[in-house]
C-alpha atoms as a PDB file:
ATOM      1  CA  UNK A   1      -4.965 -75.281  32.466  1.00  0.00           C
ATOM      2  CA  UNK A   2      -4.427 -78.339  30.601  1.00  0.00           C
ATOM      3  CA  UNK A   3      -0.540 -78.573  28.976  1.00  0.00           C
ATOM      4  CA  UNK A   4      -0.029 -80.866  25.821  1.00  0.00           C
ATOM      5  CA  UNK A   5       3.284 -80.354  24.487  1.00  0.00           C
ATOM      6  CA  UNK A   6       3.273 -80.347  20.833  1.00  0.00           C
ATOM      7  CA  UNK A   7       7.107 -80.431  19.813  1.00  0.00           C
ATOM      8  CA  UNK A   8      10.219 -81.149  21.927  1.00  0.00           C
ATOM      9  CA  UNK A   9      13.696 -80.289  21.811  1.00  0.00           C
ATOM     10  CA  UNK A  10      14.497 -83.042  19.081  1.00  0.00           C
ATOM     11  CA  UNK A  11      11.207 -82.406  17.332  1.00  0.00           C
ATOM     12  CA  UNK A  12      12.278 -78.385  16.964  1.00  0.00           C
ATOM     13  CA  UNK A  13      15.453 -79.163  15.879  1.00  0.00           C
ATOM     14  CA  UNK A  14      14.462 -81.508  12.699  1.00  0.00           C
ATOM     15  CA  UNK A  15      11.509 -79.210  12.125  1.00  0.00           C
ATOM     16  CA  UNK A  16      14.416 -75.895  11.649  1.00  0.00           C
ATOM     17  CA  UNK A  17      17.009 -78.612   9.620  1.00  0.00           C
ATOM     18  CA  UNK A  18      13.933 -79.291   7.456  1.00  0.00           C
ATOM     19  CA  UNK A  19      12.671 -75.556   6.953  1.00  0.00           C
ATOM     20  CA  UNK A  20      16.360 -74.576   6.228  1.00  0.00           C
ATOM     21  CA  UNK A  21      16.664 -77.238   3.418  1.00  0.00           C
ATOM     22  CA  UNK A  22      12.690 -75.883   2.240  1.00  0.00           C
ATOM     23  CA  UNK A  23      14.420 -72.046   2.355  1.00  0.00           C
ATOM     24  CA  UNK A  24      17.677 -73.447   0.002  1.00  0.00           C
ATOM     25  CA  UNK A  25      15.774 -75.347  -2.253  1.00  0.00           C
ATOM     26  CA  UNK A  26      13.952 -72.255  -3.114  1.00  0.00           C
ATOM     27  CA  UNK A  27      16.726 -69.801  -3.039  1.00  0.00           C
ATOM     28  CA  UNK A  28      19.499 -71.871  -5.013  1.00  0.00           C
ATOM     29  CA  UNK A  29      21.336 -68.834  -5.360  1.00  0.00           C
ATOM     30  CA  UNK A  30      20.870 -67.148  -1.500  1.00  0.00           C
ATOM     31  CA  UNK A  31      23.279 -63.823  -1.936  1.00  0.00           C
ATOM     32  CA  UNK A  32      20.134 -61.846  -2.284  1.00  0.00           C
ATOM     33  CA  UNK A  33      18.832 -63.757   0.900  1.00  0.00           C
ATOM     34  CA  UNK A  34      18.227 -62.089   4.019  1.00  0.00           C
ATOM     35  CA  UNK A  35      16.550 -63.627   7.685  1.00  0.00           C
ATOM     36  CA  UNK A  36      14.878 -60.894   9.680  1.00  0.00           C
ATOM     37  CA  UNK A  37      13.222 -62.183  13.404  1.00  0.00           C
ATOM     38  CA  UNK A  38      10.364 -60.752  14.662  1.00  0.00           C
ATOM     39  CA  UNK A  39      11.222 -60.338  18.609  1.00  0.00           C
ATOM     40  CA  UNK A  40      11.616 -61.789  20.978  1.00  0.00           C
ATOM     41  CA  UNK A  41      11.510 -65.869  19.808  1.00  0.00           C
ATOM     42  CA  UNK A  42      11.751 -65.171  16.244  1.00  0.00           C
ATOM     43  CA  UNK A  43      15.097 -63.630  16.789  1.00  0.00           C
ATOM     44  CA  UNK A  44      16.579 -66.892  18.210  1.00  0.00           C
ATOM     45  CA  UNK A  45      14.636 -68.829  15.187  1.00  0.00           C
ATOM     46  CA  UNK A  46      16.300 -66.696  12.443  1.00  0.00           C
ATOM     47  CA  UNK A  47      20.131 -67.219  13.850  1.00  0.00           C
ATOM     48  CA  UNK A  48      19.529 -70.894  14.498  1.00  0.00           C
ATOM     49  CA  UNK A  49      18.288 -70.840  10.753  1.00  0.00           C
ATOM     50  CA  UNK A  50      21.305 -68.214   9.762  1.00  0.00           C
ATOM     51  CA  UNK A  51      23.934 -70.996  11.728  1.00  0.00           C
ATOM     52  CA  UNK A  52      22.118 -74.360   9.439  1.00  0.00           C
ATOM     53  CA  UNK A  53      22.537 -72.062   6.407  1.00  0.00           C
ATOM     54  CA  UNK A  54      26.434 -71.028   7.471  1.00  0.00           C
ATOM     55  CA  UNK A  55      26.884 -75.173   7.939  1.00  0.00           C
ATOM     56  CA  UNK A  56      26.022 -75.663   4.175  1.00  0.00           C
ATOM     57  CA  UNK A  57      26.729 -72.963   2.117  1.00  0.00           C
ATOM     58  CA  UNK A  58      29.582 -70.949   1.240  1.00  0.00           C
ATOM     59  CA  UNK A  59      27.450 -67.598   1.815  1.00  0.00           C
ATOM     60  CA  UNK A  60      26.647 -65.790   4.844  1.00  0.00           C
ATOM     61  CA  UNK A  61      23.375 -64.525   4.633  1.00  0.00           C
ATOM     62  CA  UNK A  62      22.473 -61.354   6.378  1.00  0.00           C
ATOM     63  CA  UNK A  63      20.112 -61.508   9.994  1.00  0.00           C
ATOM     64  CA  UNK A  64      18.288 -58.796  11.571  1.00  0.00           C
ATOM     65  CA  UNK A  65      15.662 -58.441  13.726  1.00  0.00           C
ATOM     66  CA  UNK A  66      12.928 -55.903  14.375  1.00  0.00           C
ATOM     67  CA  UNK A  67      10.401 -54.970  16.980  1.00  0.00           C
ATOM     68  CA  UNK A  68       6.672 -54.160  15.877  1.00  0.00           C
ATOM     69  CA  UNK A  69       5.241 -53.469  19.283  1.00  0.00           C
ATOM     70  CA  UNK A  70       4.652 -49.715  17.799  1.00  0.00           C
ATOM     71  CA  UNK A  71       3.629 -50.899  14.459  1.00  0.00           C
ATOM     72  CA  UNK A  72       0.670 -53.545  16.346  1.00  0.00           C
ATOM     73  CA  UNK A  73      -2.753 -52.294  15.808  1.00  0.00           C
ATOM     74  CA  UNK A  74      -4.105 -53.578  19.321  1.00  0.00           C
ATOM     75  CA  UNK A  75      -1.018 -52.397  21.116  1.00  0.00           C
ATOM     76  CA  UNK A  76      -2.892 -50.127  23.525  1.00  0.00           C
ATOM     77  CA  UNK A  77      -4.832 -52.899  24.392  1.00  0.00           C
ATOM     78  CA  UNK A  78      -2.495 -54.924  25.203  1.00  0.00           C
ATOM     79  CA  UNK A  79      -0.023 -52.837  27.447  1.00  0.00           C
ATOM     80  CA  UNK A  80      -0.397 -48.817  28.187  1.00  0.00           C
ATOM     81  CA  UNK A  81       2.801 -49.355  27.772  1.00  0.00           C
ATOM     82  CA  UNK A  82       4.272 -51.049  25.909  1.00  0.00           C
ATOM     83  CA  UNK A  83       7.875 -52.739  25.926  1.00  0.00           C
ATOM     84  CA  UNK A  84      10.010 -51.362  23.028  1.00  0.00           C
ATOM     85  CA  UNK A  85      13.020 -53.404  21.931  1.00  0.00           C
ATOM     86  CA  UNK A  86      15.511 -52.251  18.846  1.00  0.00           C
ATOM     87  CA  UNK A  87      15.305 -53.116  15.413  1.00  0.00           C
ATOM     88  CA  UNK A  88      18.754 -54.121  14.057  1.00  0.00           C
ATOM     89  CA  UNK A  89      19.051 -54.111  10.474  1.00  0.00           C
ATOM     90  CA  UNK A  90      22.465 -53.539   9.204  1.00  0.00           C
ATOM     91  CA  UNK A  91      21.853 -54.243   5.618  1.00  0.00           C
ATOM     92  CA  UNK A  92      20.212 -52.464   2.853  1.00  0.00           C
ATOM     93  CA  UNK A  93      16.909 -54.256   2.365  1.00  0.00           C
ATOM     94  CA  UNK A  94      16.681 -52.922  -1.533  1.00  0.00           C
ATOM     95  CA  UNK A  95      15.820 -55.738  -3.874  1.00  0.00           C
ATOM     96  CA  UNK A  96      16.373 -58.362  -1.444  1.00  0.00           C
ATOM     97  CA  UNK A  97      14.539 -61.403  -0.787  1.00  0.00           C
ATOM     98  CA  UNK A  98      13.735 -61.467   2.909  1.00  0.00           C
ATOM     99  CA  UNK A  99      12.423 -64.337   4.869  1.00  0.00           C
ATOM    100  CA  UNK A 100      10.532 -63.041   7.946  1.00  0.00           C
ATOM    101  CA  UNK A 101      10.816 -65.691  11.143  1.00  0.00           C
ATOM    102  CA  UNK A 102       8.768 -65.843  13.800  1.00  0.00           C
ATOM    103  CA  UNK A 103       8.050 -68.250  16.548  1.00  0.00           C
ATOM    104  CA  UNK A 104       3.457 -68.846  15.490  1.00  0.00           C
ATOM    105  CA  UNK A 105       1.237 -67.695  13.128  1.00  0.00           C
ATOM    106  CA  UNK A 106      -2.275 -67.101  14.683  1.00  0.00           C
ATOM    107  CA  UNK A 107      -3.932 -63.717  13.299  1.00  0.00           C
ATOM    108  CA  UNK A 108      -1.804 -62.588  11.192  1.00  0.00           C
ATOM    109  CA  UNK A 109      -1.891 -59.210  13.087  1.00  0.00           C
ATOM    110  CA  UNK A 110       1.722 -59.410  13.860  1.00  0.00           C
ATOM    111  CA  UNK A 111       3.045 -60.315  10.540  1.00  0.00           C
ATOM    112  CA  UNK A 112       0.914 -57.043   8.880  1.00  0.00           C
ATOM    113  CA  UNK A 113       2.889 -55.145  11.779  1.00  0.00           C
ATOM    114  CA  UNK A 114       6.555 -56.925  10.505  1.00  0.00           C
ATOM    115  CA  UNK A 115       5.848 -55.846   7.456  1.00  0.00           C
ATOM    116  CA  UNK A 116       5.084 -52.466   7.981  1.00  0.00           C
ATOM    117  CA  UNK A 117       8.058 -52.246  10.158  1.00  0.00           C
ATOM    118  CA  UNK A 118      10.340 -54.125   7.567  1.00  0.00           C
ATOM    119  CA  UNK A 119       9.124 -50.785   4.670  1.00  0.00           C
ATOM    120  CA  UNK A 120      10.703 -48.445   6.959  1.00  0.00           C
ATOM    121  CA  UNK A 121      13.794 -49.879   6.401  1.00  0.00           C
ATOM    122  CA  UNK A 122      13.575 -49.927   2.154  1.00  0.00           C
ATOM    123  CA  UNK A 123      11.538 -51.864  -0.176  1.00  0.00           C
ATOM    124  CA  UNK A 124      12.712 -55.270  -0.358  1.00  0.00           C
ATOM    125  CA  UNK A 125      12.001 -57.211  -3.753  1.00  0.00           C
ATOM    126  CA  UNK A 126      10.423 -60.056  -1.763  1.00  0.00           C
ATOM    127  CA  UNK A 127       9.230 -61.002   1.624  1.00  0.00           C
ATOM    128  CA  UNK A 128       8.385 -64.725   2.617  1.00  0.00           C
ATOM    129  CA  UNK A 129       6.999 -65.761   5.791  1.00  0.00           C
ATOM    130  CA  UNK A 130       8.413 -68.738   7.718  1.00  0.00           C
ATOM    131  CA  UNK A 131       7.023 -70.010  11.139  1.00  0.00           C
ATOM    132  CA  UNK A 132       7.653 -72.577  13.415  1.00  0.00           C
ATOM    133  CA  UNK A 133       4.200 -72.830  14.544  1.00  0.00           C
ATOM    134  CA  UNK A 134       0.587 -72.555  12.432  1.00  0.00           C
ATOM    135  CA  UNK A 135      -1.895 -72.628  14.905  1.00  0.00           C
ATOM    136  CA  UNK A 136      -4.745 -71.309  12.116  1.00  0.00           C
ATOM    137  CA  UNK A 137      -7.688 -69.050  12.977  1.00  0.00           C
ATOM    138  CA  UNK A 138      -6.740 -66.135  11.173  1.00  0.00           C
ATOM    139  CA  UNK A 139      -8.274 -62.692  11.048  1.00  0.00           C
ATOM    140  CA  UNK A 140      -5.912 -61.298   7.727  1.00  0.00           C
ATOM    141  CA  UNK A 141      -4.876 -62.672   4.848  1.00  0.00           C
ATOM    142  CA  UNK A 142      -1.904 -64.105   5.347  1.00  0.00           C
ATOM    143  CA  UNK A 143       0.013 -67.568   4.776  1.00  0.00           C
ATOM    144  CA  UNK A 144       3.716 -68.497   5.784  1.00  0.00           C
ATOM    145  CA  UNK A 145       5.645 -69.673   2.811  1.00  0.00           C
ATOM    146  CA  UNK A 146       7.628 -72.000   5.622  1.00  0.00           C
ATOM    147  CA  UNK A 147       6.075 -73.997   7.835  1.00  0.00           C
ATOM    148  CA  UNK A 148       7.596 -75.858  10.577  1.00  0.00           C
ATOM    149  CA  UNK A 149       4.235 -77.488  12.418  1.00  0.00           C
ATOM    150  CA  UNK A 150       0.818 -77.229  11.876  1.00  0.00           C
ATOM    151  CA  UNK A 151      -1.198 -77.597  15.038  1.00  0.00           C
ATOM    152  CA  UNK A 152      -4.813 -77.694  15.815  1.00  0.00           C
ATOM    153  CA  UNK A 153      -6.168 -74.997  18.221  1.00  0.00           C
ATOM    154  CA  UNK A 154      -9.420 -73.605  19.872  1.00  0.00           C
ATOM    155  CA  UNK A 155      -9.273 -70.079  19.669  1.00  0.00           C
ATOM    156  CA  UNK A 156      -9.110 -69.796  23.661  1.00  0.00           C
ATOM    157  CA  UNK A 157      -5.697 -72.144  23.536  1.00  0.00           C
ATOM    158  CA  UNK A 158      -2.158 -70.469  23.898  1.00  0.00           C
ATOM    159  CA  UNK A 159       0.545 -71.892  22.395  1.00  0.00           C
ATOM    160  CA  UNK A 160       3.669 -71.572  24.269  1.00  0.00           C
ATOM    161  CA  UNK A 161       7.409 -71.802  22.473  1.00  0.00           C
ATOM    162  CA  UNK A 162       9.504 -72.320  24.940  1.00  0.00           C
ATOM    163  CA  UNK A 163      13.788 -71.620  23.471  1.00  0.00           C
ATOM    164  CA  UNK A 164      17.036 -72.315  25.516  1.00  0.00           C
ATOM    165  CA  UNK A 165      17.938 -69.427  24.711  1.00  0.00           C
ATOM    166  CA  UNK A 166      15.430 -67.097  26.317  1.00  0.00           C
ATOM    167  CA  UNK A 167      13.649 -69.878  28.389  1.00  0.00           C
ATOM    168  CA  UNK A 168      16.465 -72.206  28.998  1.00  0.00           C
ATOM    169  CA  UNK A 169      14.939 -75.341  27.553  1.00  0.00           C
ATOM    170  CA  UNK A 170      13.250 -75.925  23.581  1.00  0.00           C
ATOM    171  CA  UNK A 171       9.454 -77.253  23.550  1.00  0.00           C
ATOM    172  CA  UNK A 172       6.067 -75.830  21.974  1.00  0.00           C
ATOM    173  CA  UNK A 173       3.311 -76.101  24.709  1.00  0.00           C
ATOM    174  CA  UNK A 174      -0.360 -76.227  23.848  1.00  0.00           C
ATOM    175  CA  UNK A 175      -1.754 -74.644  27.157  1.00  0.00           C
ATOM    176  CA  UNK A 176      -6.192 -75.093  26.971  1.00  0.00           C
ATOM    177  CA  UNK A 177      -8.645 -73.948  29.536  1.00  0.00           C
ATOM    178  CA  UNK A 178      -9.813 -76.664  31.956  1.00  0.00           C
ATOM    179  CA  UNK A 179     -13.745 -77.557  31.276  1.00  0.00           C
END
């Protein structure tokens, strides 16, 4: 495997400063706001964006976070069984805007399955996408609304986001095949 690394620590920290600016300039008023990461690096993502938001504004915006490992459509083929983490949302999702965070956007398979998730939960008034990574090739219809890099993949690439807080270090790997 070949590794090009496609954003480092410094890089992932302006990319998050500018996506929370993108987020406030949108919602001007953010008490209807709330930041809900998909596990397990979208999680870190939303608090990170939940602490730039605290720094600047006066209101403290609700987090969550959810697990759609049941909610995947290719879930058997991934695991036969697989890993089930809790959801934690501890606000009432009715009429509220919710930004959904993950870590990259490739199919769009996972987002569908956040979204399903997130309707279990109430009917929120809005959902927006926001994503550190767009790596393209996607199978669904589906666009983030906040976009923190695009990158250019083969379809046979990973991308690897690496956080300190799960990995102990912040960096976006682009791992592809040797030829």
């Amino acid at each position: 495997m070949r590794r090009h690394t496609a954003a480092d620590a410094s890089d992932i920290e302006r990319i998050l400063r500018r996506i929370t600016n993108e987020i406030l300039e949108v919602h001007k008023h953010p008490e209807q706001l709330a930041l809900v990461g998909i596990h397990t690096r979208g999680v870190y993502l939303a608090r990170r964006i939940h602490q730039l938001i605290s720094q600047s504004e006066t209101v403290d915006v609700d987090t969550g976070e959810i697990d759609i490992n049941l909610y995947r459509d290719d879930w058997t083929r991934i695991s036969h069984q697989p890993e089930v983490r809790s959801s934690n949302i501890a606000f009432d999702m009715d009429s509220r805007q919710i930004i959904l965070i993950d870590d990259v956007l490739y199919t769009g398979r996972t987002i569908r399955a956040a979204m399903e998730a997130l309707m279990d939960f109430g009917r929120p008034e809005r959902i927006e996408l926001c994503v550190l990574i767009d790596r393209g090739h996607r199978e669904l219809p589906i666009r983030a609304n906040y976009i923190g890099k695009m990158v250019e993949t083969r379809r046979n690439d990973m991308v690897n986001v690496l956080l300190t807080e799960c990995d102990g270090e912040d960096r976006v790997d682009i791992l592809s095949p040797a030829e």
